[in-house]
C-alpha atoms as a PDB file:
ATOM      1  CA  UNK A   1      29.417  35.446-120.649  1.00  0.00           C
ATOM      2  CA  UNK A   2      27.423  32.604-119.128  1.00  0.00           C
ATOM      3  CA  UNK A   3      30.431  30.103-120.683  1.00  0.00           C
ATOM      4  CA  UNK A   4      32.903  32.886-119.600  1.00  0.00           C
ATOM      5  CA  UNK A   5      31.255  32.278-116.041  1.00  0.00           C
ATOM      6  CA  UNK A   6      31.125  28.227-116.206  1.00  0.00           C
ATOM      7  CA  UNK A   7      34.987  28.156-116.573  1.00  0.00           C
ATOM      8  CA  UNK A   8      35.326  30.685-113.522  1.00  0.00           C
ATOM      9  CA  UNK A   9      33.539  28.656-111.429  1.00  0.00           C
ATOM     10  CA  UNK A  10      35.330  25.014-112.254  1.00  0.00           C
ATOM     11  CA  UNK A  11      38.855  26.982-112.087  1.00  0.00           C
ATOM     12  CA  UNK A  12      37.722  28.789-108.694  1.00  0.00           C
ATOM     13  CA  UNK A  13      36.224  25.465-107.424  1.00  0.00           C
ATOM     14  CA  UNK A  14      39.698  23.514-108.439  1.00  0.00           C
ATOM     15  CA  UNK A  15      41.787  26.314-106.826  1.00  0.00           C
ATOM     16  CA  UNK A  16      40.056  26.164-103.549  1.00  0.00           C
ATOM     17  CA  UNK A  17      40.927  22.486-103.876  1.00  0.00           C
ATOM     18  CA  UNK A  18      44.237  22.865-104.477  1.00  0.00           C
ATOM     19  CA  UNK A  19      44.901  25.149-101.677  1.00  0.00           C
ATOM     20  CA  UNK A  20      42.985  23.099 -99.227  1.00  0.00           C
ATOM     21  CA  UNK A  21      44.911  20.070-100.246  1.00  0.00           C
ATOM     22  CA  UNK A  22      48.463  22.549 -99.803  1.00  0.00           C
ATOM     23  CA  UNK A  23      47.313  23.542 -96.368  1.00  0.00           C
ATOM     24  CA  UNK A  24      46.312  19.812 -95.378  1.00  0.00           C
ATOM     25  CA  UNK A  25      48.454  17.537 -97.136  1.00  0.00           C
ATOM     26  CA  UNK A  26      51.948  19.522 -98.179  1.00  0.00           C
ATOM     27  CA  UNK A  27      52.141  22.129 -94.931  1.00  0.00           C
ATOM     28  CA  UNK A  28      53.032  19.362 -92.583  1.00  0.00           C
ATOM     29  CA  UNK A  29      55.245  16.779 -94.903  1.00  0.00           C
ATOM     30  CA  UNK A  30      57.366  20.003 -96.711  1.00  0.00           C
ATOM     31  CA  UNK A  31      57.387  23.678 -95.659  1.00  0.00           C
ATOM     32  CA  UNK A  32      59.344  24.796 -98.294  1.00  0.00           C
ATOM     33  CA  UNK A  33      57.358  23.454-101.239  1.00  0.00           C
ATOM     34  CA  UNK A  34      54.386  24.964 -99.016  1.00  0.00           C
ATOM     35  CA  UNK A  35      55.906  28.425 -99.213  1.00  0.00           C
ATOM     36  CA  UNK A  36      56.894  28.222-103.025  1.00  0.00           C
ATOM     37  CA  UNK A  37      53.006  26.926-103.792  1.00  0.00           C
ATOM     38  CA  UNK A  38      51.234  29.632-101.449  1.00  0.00           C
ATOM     39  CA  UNK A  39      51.547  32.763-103.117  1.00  0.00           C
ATOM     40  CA  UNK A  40      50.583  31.395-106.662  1.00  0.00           C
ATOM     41  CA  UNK A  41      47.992  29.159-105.027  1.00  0.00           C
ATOM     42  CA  UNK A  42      46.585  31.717-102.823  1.00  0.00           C
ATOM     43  CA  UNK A  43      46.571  34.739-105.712  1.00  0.00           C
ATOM     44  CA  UNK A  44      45.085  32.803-108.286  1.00  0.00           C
ATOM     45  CA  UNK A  45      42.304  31.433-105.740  1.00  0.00           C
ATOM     46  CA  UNK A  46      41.533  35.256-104.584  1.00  0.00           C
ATOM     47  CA  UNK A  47      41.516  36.438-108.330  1.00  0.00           C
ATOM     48  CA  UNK A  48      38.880  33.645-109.431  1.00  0.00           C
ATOM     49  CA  UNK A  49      37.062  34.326-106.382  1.00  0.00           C
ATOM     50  CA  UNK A  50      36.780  38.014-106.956  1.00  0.00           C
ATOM     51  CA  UNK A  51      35.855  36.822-110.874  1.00  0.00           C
ATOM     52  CA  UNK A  52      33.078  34.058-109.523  1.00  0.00           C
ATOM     53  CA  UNK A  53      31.276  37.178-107.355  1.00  0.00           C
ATOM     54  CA  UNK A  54      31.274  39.697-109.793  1.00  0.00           C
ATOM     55  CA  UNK A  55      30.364  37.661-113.011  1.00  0.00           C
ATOM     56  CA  UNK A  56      27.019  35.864-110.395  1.00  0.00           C
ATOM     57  CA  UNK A  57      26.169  39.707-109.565  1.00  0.00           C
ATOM     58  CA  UNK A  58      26.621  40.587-113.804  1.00  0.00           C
ATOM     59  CA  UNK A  59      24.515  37.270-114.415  1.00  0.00           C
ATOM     60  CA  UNK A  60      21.801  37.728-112.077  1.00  0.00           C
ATOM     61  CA  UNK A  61      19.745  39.594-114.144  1.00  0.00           C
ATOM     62  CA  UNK A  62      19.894  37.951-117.479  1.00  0.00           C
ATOM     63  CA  UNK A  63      19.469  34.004-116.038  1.00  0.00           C
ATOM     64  CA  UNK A  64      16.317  35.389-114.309  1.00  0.00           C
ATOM     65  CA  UNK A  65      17.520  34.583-110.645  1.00  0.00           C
ATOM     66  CA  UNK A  66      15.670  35.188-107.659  1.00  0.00           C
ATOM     67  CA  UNK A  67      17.719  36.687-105.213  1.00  0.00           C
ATOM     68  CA  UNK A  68      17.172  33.483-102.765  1.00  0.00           C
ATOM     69  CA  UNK A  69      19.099  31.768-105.927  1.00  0.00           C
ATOM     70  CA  UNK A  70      22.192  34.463-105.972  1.00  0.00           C
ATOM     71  CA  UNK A  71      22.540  33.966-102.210  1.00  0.00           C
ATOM     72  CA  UNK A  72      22.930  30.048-102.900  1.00  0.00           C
ATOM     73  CA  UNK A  73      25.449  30.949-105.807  1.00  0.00           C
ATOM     74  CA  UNK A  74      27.061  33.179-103.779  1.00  0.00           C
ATOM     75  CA  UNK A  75      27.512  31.294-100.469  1.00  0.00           C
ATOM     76  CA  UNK A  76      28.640  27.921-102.831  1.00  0.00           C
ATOM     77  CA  UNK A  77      31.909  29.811-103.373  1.00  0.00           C
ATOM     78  CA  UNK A  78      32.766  29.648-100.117  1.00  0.00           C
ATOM     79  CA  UNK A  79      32.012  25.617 -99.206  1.00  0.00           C
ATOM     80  CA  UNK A  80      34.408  23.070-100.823  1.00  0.00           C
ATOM     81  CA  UNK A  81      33.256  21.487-103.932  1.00  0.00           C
ATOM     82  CA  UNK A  82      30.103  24.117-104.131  1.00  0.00           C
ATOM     83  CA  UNK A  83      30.863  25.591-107.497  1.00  0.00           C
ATOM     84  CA  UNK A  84      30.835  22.441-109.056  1.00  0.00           C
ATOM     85  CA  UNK A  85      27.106  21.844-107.520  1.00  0.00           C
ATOM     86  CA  UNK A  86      26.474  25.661-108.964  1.00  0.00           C
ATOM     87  CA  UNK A  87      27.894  24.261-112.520  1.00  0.00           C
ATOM     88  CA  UNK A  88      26.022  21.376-112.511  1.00  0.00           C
ATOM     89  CA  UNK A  89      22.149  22.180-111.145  1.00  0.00           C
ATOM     90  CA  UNK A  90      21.984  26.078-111.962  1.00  0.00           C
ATOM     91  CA  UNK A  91      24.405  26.918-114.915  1.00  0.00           C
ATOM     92  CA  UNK A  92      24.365  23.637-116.988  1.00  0.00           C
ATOM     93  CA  UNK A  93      21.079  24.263-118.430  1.00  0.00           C
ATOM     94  CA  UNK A  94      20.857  28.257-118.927  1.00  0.00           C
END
């Protein structure tokens, strides 16, 4: 699961990269590609999301976290480029 969990949080860490770079780069240059990229962008983002929360809660418990280390799991998810720092200092080496 811990693998399972790695993988979530690259892909949910690319996708929130991908949709911040649709909102800032392809919004104001080509509305239409902006609408055809949205929905896919957004749904895929909000499904790895969802996965990313529920698989830190699952793992909290077997990786021996304190709870001050879930909430800095937890929050990472929501700051650009923040799952990769999860990846790299917390998960690389459980």
């Amino acid at each position: 699961m811990l693998k399972f969990f790695r993988n979530v949080a690259l892909l949910e860490g690319v996708s929130y990269i991908v949709i911040m770079a649709n909102m800032l780069f392809i919004k104001p240059t080509n509305m239409d590609l902006y609408k055809t990229l949205l929905y896919p962008v957004g749904m895929s983002h909000g499904v790895l999301f969802i996965a990313y929360v529920v698989l830190a809660f699952l793992l909290f418990k077997p990786l021996k976290w304190s709870l001050q280390t879930l909430f800095v799991v937890l929050v990472a998810s929501l700051i650009p480029f923040g799952t990769f720092y999860i990846e790299k200092k917390y998960l690389k080496n459980a």
